[in-house]
PDB file of N, CA and C in Angstrom:
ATOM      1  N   UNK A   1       0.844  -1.174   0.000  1.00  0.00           N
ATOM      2  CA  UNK A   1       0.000   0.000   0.000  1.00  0.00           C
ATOM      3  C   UNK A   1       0.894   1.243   0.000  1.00  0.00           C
ATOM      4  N   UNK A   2       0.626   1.946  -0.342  1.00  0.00           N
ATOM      5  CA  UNK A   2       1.117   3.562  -1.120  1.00  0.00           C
ATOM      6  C   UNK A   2       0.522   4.531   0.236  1.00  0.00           C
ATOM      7  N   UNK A   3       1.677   5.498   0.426  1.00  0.00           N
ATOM      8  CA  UNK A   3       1.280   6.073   1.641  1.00  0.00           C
ATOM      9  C   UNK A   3       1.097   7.141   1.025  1.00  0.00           C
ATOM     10  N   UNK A   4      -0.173   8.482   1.101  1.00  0.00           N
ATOM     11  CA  UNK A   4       0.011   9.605   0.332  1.00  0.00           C
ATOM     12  C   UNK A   4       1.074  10.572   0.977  1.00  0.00           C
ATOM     13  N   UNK A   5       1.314  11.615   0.238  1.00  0.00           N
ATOM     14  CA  UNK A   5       2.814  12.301   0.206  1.00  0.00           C
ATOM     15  C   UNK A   5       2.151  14.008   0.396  1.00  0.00           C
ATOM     16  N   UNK A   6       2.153  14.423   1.017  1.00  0.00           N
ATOM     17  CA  UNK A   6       1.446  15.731   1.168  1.00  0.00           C
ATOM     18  C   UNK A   6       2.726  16.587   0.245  1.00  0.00           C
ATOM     19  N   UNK A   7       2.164  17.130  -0.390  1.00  0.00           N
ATOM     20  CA  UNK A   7       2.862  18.201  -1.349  1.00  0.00           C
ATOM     21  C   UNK A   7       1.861  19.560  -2.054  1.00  0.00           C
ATOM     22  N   UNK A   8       3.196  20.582  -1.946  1.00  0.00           N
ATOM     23  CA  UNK A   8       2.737  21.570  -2.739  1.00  0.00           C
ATOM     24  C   UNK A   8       3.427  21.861  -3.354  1.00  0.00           C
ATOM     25  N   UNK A   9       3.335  23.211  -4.578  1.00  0.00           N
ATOM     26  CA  UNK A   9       4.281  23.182  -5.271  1.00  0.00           C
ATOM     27  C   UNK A   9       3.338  24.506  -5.751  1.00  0.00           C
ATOM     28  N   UNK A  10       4.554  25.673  -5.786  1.00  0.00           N
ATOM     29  CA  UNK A  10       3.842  26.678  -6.376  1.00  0.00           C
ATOM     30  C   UNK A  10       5.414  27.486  -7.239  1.00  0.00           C
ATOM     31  N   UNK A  11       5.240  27.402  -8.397  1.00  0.00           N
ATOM     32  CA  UNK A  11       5.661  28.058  -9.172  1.00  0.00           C
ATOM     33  C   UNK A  11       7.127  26.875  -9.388  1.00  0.00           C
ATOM     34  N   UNK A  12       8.434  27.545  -8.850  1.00  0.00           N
ATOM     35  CA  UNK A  12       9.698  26.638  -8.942  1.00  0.00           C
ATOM     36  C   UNK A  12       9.789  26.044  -7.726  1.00  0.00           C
ATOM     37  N   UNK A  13       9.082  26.072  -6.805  1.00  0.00           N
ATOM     38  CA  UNK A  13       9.247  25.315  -5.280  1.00  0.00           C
ATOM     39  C   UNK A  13       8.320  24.420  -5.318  1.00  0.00           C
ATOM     40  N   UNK A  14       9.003  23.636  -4.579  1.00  0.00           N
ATOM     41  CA  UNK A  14       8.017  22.454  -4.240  1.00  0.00           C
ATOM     42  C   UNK A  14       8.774  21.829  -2.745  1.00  0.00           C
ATOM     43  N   UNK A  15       7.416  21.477  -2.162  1.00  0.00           N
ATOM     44  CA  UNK A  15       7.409  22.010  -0.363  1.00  0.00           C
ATOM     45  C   UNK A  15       6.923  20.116  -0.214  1.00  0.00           C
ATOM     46  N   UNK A  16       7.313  19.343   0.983  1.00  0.00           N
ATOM     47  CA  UNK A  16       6.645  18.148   0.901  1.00  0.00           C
ATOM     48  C   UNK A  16       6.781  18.115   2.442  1.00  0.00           C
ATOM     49  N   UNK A  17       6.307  17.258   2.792  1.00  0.00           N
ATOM     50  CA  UNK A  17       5.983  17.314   4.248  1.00  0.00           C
ATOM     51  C   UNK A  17       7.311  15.738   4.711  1.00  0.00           C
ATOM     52  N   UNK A  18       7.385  15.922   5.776  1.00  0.00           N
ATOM     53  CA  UNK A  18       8.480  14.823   6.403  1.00  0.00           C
ATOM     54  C   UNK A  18       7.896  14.892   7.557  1.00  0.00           C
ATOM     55  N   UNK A  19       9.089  13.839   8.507  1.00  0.00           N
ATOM     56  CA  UNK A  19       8.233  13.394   9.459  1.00  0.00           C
ATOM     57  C   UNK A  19       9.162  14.224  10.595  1.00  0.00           C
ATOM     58  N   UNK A  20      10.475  14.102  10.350  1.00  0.00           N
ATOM     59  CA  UNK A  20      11.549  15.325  11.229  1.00  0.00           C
ATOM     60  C   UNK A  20      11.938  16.315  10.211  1.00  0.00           C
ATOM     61  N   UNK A  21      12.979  16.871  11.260  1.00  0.00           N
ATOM     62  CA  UNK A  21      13.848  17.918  10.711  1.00  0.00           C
ATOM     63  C   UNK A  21      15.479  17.562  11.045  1.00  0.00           C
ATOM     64  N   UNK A  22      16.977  17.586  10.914  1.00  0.00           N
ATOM     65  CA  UNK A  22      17.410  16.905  11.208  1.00  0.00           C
ATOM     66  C   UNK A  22      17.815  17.847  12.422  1.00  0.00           C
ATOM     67  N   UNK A  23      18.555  17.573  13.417  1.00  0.00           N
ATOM     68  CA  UNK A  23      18.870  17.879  14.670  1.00  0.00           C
ATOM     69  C   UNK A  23      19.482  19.304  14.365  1.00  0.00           C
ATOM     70  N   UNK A  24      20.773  18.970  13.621  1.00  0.00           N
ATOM     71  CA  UNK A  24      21.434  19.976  13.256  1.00  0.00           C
ATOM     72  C   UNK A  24      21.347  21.148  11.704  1.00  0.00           C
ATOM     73  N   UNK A  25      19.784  21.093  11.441  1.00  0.00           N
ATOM     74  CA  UNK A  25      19.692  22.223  11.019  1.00  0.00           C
ATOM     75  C   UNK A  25      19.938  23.463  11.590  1.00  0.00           C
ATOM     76  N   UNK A  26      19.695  24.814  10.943  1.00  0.00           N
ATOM     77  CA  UNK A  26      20.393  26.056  11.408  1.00  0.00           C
ATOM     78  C   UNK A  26      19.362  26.540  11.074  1.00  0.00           C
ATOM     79  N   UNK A  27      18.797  27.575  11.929  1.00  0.00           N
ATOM     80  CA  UNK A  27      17.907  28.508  11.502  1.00  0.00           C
ATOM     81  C   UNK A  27      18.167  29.542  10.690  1.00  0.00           C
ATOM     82  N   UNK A  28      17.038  29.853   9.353  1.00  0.00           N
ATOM     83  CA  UNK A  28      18.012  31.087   8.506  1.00  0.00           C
ATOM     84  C   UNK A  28      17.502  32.409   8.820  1.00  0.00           C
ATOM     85  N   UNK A  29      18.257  33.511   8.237  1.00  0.00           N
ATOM     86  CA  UNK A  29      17.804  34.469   8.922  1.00  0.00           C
ATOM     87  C   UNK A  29      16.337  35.614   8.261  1.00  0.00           C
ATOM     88  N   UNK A  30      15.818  36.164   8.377  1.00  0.00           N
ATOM     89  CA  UNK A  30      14.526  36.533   7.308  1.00  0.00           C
ATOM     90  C   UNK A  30      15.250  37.933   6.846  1.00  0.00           C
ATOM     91  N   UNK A  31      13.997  37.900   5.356  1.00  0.00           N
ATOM     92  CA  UNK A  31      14.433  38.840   4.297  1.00  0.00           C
ATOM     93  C   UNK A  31      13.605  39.814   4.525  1.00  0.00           C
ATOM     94  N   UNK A  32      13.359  41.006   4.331  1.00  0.00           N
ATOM     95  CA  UNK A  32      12.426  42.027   4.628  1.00  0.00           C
ATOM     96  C   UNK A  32      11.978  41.464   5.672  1.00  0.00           C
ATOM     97  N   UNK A  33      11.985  40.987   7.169  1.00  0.00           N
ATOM     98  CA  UNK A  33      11.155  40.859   7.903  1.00  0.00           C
ATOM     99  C   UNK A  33      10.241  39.670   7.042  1.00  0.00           C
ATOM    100  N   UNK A  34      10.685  38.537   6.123  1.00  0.00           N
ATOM    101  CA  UNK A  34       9.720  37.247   5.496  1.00  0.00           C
ATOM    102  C   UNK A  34      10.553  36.304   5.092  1.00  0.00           C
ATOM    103  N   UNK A  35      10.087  34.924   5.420  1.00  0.00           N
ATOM    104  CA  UNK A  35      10.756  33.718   5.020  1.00  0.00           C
ATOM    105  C   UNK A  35      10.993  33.861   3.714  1.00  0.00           C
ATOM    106  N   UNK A  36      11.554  33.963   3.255  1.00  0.00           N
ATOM    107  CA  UNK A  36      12.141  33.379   1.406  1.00  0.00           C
ATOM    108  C   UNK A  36      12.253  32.441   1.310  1.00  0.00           C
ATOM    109  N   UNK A  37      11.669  31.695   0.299  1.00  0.00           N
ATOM    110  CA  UNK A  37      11.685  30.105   0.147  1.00  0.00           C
ATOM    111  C   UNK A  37      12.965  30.480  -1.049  1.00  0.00           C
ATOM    112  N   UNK A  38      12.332  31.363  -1.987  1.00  0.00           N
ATOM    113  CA  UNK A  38      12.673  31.129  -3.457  1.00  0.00           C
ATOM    114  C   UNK A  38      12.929  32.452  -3.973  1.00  0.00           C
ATOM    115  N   UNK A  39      13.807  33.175  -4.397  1.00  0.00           N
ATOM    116  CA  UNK A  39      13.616  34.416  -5.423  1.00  0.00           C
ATOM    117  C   UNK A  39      13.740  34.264  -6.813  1.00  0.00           C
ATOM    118  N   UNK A  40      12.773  35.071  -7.546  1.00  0.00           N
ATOM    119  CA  UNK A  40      12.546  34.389  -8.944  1.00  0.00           C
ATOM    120  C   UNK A  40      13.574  35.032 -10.009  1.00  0.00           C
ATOM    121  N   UNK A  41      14.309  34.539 -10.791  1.00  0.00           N
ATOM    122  CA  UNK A  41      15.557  35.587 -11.590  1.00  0.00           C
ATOM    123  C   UNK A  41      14.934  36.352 -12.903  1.00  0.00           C
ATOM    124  N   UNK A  42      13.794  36.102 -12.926  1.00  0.00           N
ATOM    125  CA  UNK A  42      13.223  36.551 -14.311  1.00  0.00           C
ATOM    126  C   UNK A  42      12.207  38.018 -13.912  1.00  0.00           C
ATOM    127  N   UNK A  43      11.302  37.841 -12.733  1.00  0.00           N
ATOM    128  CA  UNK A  43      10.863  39.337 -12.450  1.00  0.00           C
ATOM    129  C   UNK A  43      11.331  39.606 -11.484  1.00  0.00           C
ATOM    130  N   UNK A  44      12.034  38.925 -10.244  1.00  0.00           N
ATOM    131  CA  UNK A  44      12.718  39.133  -8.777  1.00  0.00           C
ATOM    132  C   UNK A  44      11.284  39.287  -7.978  1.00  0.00           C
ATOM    133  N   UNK A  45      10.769  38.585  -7.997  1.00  0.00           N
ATOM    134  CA  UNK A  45       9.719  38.481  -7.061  1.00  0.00           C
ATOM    135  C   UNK A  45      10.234  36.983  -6.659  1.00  0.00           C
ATOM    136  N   UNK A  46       9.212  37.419  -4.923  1.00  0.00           N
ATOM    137  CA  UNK A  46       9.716  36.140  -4.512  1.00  0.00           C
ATOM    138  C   UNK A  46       8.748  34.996  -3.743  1.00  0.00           C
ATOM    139  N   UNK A  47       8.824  33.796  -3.228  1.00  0.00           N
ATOM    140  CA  UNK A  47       7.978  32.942  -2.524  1.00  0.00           C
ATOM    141  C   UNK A  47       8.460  33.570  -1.595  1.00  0.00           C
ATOM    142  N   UNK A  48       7.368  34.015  -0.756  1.00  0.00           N
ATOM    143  CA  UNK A  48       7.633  34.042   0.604  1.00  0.00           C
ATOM    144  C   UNK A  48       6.169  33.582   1.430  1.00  0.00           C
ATOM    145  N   UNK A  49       6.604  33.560   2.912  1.00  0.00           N
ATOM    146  CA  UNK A  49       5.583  33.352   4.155  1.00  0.00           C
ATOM    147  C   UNK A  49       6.050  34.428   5.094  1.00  0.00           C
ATOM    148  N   UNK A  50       5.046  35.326   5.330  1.00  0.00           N
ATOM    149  CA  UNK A  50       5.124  36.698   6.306  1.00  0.00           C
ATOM    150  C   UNK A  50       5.006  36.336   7.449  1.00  0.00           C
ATOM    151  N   UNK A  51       4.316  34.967   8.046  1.00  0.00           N
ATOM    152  CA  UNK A  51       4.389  34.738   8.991  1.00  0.00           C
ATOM    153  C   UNK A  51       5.344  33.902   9.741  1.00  0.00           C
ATOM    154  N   UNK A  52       6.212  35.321  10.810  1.00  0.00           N
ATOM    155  CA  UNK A  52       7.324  34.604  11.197  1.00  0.00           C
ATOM    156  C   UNK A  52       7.283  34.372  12.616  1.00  0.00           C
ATOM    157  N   UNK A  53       6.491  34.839  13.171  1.00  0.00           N
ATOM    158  CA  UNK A  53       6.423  34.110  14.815  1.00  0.00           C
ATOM    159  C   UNK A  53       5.880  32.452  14.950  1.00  0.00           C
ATOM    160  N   UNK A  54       5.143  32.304  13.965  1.00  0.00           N
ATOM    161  CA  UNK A  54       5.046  30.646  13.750  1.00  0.00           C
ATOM    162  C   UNK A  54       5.463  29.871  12.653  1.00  0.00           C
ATOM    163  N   UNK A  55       6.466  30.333  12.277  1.00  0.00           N
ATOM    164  CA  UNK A  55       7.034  29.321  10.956  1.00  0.00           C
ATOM    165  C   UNK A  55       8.754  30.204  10.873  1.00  0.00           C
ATOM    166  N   UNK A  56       9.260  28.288  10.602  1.00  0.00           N
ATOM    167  CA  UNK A  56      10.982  29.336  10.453  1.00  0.00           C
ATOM    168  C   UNK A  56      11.210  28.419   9.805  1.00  0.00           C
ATOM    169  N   UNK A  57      12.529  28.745   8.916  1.00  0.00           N
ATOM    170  CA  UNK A  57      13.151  28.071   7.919  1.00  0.00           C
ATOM    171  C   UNK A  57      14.542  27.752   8.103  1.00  0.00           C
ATOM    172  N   UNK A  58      14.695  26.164   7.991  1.00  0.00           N
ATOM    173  CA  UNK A  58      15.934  26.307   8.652  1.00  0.00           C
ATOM    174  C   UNK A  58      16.785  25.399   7.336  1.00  0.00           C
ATOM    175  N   UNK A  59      18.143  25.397   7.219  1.00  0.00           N
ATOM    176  CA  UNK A  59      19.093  24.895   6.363  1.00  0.00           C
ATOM    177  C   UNK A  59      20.409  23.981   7.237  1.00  0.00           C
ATOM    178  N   UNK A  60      20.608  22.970   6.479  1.00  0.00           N
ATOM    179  CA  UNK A  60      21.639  21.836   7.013  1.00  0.00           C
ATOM    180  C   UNK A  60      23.269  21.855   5.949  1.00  0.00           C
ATOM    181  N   UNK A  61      24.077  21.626   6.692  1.00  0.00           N
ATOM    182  CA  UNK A  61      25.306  21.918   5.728  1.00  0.00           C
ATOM    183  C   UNK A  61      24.876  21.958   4.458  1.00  0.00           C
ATOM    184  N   UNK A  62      24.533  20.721   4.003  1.00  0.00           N
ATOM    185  CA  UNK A  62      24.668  20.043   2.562  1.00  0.00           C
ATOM    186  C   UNK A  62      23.428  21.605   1.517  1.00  0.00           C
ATOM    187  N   UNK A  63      22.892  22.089   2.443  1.00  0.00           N
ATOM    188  CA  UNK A  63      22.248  23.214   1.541  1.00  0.00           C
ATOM    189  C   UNK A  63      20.596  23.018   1.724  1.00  0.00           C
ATOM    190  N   UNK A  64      19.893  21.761   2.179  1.00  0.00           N
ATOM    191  CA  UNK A  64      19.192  21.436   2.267  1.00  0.00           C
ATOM    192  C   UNK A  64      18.084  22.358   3.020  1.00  0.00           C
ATOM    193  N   UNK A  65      16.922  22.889   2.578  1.00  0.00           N
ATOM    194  CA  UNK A  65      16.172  23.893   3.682  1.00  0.00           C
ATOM    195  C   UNK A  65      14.884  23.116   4.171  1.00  0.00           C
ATOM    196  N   UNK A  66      14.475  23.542   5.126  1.00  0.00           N
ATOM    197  CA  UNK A  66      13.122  23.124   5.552  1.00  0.00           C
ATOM    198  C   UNK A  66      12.441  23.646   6.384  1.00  0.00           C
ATOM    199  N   UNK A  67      11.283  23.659   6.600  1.00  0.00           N
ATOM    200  CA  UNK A  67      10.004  24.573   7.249  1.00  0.00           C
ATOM    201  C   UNK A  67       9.630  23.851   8.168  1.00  0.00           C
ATOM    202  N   UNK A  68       9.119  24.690   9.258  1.00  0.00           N
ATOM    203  CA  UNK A  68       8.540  23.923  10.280  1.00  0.00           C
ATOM    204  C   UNK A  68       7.447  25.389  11.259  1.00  0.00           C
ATOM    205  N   UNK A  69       6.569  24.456  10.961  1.00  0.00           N
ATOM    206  CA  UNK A  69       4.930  25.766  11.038  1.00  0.00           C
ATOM    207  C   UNK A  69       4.050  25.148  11.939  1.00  0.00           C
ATOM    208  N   UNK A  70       4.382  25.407  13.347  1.00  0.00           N
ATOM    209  CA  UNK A  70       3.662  25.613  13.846  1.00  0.00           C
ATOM    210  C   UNK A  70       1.737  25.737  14.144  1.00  0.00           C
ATOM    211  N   UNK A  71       1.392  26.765  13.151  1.00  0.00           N
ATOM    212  CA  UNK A  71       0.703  27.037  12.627  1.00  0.00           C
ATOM    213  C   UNK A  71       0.259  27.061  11.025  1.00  0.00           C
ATOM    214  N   UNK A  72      -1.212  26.802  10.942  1.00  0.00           N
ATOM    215  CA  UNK A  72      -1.067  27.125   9.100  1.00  0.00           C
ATOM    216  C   UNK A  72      -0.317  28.446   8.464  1.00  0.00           C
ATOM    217  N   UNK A  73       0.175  28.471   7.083  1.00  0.00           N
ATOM    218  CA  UNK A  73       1.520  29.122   6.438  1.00  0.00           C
ATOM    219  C   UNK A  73       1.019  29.785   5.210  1.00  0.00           C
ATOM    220  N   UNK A  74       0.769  30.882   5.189  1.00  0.00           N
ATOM    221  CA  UNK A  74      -0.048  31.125   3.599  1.00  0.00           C
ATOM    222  C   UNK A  74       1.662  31.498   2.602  1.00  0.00           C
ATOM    223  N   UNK A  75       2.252  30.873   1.574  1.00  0.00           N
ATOM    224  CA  UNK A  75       3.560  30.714   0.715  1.00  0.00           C
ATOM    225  C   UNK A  75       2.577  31.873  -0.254  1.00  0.00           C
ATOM    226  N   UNK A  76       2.957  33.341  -0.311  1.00  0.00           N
ATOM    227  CA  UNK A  76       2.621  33.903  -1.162  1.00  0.00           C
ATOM    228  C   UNK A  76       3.729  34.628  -2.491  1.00  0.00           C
ATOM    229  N   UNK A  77       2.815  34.933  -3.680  1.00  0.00           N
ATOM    230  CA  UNK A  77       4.142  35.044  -4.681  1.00  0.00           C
ATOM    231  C   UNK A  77       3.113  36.049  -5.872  1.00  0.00           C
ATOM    232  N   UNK A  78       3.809  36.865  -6.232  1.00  0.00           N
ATOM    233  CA  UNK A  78       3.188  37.868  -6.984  1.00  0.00           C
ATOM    234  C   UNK A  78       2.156  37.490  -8.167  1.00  0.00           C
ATOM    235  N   UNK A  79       3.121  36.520  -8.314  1.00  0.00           N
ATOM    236  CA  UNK A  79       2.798  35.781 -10.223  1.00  0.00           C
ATOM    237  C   UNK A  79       1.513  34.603  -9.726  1.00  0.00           C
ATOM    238  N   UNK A  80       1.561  34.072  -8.609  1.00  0.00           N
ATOM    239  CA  UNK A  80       0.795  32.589  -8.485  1.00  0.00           C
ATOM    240  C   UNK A  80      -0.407  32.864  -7.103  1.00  0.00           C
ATOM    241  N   UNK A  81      -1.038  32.068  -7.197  1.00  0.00           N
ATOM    242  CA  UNK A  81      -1.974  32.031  -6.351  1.00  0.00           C
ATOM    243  C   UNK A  81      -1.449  31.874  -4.774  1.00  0.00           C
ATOM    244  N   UNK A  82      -1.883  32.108  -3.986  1.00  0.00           N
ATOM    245  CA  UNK A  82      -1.471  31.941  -2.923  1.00  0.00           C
ATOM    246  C   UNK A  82      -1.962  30.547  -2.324  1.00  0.00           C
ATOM    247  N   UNK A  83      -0.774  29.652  -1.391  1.00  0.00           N
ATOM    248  CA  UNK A  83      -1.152  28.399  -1.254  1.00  0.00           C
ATOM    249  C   UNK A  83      -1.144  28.327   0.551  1.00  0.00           C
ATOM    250  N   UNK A  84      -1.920  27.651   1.175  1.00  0.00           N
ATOM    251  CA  UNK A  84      -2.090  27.445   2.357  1.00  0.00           C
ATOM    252  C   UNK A  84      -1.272  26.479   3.028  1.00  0.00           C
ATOM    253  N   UNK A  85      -0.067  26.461   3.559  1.00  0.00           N
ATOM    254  CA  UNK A  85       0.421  25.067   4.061  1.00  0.00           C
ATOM    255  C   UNK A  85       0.546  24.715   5.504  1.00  0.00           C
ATOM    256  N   UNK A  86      -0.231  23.686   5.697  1.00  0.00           N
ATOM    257  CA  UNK A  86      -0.872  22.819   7.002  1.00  0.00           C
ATOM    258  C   UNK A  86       0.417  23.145   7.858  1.00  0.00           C
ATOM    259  N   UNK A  87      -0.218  23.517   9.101  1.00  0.00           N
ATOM    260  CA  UNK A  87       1.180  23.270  10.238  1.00  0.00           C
ATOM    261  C   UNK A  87       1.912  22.079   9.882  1.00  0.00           C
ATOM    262  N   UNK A  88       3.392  21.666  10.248  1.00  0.00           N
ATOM    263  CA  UNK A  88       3.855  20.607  10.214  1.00  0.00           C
ATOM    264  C   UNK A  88       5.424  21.093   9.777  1.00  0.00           C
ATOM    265  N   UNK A  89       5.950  19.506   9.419  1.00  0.00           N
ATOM    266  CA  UNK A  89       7.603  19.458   9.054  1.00  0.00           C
ATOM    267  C   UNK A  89       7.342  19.541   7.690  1.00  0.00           C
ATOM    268  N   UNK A  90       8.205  20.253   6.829  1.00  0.00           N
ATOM    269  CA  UNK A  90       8.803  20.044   5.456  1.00  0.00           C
ATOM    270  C   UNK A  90       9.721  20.185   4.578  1.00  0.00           C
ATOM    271  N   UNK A  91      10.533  19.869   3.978  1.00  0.00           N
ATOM    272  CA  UNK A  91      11.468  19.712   3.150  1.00  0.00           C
ATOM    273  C   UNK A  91      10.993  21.139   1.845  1.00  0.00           C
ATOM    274  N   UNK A  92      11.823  22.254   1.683  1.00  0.00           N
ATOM    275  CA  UNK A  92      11.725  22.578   0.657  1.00  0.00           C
ATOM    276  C   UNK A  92      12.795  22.652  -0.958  1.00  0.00           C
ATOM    277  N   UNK A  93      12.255  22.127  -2.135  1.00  0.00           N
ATOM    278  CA  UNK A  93      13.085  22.257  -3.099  1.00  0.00           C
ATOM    279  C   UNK A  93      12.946  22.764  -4.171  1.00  0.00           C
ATOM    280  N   UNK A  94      14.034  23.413  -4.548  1.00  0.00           N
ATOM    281  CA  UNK A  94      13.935  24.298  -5.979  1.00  0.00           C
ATOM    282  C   UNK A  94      14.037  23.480  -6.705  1.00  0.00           C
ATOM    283  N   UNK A  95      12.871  23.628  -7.806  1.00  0.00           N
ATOM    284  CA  UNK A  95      12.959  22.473  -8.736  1.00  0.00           C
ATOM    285  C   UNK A  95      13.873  22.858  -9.857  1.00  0.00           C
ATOM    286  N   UNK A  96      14.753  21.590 -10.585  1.00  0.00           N
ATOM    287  CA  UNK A  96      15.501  22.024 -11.334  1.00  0.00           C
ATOM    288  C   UNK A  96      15.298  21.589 -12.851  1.00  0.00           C
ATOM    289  N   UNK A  97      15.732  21.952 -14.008  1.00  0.00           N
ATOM    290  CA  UNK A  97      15.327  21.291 -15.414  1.00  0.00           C
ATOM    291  C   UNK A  97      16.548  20.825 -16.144  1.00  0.00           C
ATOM    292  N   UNK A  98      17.058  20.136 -16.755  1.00  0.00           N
ATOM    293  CA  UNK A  98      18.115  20.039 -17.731  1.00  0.00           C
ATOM    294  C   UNK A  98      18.003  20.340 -18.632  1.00  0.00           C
ATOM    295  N   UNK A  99      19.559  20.917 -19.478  1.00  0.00           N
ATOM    296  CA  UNK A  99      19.299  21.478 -20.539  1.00  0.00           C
ATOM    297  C   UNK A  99      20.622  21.298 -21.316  1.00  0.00           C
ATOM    298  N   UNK A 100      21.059  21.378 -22.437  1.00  0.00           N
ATOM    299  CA  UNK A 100      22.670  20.827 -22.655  1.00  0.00           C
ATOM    300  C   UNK A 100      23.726  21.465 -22.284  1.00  0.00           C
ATOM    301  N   UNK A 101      23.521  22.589 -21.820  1.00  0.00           N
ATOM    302  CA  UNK A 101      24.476  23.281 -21.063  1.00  0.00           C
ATOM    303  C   UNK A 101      24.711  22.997 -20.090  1.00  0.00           C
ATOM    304  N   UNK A 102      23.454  22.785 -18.792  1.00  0.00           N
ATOM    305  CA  UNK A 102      23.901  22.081 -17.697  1.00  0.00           C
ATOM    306  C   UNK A 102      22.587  22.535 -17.341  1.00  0.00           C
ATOM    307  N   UNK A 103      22.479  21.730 -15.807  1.00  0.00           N
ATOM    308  CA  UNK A 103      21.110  21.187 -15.154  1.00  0.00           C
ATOM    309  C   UNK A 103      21.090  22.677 -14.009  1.00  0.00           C
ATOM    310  N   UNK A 104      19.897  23.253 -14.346  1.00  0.00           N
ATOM    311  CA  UNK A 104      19.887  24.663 -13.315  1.00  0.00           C
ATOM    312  C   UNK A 104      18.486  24.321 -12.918  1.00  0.00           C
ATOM    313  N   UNK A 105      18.645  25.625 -11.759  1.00  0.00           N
ATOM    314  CA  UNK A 105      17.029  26.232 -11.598  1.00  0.00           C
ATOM    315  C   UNK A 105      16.333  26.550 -12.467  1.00  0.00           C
ATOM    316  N   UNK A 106      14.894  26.242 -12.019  1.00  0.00           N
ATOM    317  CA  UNK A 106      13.829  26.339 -13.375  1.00  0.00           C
ATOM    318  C   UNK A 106      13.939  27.876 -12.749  1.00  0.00           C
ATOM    319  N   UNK A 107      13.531  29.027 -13.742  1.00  0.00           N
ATOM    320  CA  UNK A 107      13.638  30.634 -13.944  1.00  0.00           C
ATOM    321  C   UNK A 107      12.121  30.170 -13.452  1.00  0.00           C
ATOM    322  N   UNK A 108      11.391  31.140 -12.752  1.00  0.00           N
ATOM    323  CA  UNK A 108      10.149  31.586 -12.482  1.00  0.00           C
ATOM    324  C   UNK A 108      10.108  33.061 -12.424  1.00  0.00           C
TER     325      UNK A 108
END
C-alpha cells in the first residue's frame, strides 16, 4: 500500500511534508522581515511566508532547507496564487530542469 505524500508546489518550489527535521539544522535568517523560500531571476519576485512568529526556515550543511509551522503558512508570490500550508515538518526544493548546457534552476 502507497502512503500519500502531502505536497505543494507553487511556481519553482516544491514544499513536501516529512516526518523530522534533522537535529542539526540552522535557523536562517529573514528577508524584509519574510521567510524566502525562493527568489525568482526573471521578475525578482519572490515565494515568501510573512508569517514569522510561527514558521521558520531552517538549512543543514549540505544546503538542504526546511520549514517547520507551527501554525497554518499562507507561501505567497506575486505571479501565483497563494497556497495554504498545514502546520507541520517540510522539506523545501527548488525544482531544477536540464538542458545541454547544464542542469539549473527552473527561472520563475
Amino acid at each position: 500500500m502507497q502512503k500519500n505524500i502531502l505536497q505543494f508546489r507553487q511556481g519553482d518550489v516544491l514544499i513536501t511534508a516529512v516526518s523530522s527535521i534533522p537535529k542539526n539544522a540552522k535557523k536562517l535568517a529573514l528577508e524584509d522581515g519574510r521567510i524566502v523560500l525562493a527568489h525568482g531571476e526573471v521578475t525578482g519576485h519572490a515565494h515568501a511566508i510573512a508569517d514569522v512568529e510561527h514558521v521558520r526556515m531552517l538549512e543543514v550543511d549540505n544546503g538542504i532547507r526546511y520549514l517547520d509551522a507551527s501554525m497554518d503558512a499562507f507561501l505567497r508570490h506575486e505571479e501565483h496564487g497563494e497556497i495554504v500550508i498545514p502546520a507541520g515538518r517540510y522539506r523545501v526544493t527548488r525544482q531544477r530542469e536540464y538542458s545541454p548546457e547544464a542542469i539549473r534552476n527552473v527561472a520563475d
